[in-house]
C-alpha atoms as a PDB file:
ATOM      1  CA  UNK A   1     -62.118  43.212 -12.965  1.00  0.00           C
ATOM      2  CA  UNK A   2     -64.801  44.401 -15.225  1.00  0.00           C
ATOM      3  CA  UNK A   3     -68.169  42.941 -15.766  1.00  0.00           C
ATOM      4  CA  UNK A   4     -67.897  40.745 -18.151  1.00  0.00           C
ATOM      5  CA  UNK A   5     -64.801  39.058 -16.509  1.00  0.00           C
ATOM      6  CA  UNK A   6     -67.540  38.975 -13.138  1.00  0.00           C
ATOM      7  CA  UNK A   7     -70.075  37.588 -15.117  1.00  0.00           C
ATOM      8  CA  UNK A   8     -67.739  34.782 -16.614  1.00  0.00           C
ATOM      9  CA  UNK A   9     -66.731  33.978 -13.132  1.00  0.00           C
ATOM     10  CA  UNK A  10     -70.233  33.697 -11.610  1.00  0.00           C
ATOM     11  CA  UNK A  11     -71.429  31.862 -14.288  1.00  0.00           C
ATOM     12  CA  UNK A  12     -68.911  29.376 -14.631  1.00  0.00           C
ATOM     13  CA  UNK A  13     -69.225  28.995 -10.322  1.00  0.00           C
ATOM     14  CA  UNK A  14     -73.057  28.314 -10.845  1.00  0.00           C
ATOM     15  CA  UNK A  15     -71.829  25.588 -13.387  1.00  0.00           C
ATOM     16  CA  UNK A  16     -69.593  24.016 -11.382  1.00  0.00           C
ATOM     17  CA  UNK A  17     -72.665  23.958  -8.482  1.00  0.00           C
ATOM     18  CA  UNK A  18     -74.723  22.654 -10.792  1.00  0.00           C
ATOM     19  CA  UNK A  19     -72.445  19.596 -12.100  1.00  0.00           C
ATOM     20  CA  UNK A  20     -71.808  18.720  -8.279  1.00  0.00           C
ATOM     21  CA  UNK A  21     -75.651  18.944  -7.149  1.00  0.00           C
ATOM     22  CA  UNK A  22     -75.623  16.500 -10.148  1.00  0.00           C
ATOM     23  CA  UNK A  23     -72.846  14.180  -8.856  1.00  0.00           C
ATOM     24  CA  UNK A  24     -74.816  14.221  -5.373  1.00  0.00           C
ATOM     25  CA  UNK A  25     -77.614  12.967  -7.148  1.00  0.00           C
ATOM     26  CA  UNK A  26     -76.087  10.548  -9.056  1.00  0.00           C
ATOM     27  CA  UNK A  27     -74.404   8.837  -6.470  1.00  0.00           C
ATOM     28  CA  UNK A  28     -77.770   9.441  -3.733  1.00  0.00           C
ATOM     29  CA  UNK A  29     -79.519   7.375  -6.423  1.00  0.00           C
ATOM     30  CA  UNK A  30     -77.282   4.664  -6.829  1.00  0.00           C
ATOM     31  CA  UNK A  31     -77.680   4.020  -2.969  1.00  0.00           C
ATOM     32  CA  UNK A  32     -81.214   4.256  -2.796  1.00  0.00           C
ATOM     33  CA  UNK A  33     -81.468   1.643  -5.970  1.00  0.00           C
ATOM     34  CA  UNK A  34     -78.814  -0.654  -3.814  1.00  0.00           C
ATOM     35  CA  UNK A  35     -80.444  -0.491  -0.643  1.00  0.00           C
ATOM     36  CA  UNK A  36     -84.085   1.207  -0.809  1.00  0.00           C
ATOM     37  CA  UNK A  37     -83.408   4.806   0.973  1.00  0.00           C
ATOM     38  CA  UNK A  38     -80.184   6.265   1.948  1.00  0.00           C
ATOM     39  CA  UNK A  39     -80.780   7.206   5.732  1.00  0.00           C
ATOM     40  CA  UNK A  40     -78.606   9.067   8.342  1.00  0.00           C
ATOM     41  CA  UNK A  41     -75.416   7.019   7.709  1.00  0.00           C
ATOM     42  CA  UNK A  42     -75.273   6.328   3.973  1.00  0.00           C
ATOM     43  CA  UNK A  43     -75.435  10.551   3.996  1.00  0.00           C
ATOM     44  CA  UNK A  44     -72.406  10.657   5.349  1.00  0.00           C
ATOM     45  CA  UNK A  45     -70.817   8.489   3.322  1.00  0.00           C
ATOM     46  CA  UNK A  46     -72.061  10.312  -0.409  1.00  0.00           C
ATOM     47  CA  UNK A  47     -69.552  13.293   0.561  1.00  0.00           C
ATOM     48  CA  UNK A  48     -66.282  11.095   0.525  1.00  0.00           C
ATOM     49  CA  UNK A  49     -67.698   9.485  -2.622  1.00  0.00           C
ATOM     50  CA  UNK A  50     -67.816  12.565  -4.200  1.00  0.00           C
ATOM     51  CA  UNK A  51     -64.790  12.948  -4.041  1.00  0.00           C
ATOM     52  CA  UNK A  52     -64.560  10.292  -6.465  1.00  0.00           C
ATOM     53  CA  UNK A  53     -64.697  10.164 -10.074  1.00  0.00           C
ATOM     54  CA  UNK A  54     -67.759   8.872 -11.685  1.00  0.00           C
ATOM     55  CA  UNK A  55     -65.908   5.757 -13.210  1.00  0.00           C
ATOM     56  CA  UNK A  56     -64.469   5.208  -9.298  1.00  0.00           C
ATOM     57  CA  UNK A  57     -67.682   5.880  -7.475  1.00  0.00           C
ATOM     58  CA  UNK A  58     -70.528   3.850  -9.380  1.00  0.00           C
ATOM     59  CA  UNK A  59     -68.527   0.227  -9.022  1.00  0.00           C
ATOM     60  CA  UNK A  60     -68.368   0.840  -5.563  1.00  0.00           C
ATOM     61  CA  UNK A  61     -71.886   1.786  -4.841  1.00  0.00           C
ATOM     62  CA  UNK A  62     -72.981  -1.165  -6.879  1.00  0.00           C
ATOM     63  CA  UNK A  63     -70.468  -3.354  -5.668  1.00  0.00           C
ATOM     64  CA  UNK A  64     -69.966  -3.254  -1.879  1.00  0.00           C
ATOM     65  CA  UNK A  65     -72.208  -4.080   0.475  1.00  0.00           C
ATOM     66  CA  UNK A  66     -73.682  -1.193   2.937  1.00  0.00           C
ATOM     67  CA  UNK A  67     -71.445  -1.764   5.367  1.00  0.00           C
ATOM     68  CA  UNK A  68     -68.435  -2.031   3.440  1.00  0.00           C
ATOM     69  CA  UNK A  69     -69.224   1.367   1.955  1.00  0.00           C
ATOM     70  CA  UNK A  70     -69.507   2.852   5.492  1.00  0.00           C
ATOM     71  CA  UNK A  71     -66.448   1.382   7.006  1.00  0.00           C
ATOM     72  CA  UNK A  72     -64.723   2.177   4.098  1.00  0.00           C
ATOM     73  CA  UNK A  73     -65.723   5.641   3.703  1.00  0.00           C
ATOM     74  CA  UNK A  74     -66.532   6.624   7.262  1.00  0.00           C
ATOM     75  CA  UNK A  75     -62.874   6.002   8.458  1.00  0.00           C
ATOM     76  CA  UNK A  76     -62.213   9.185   6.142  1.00  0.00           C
ATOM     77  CA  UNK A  77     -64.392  11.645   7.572  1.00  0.00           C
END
């Protein structure tokens, strides 16, 4: 491999970081909007929302209840 085929490969990993730190936020924000902070147990339910697409994930966090999202989602984990 030479460098530029390194380079290419690091950058496009750093993208793919950065589009999923944005997909955290996305969804962390849609929570705390719903239900004012998103504490200890609506944490562990952003992961197995993630693993969502955006036009899956955003009904559901403005949809279902708090505890519908975490029996829902913690059953996965």
């Amino acid at each position: 491999m030479n460098l530029t085929e390194a380079y290419q490969e690091a950058r496009a990993q750093a993208v793919q970081e950065g589009v999923q730190l944005e997909r955290r936020q996305v969804v962390e924000n849609l929570l705390r909007f719903r239900f004012g902070s998103v504490d200890e147990e609506l944490s562990k339910v952003v992961d197995s929302l993630l693993q969502l697409t955006p036009e899956e994930f955003t009904p559901l966090c403005l949809q279902l209840s708090r505890e519908e999202l975490l029996v829902r989602f913690n059953s996965h984990g």
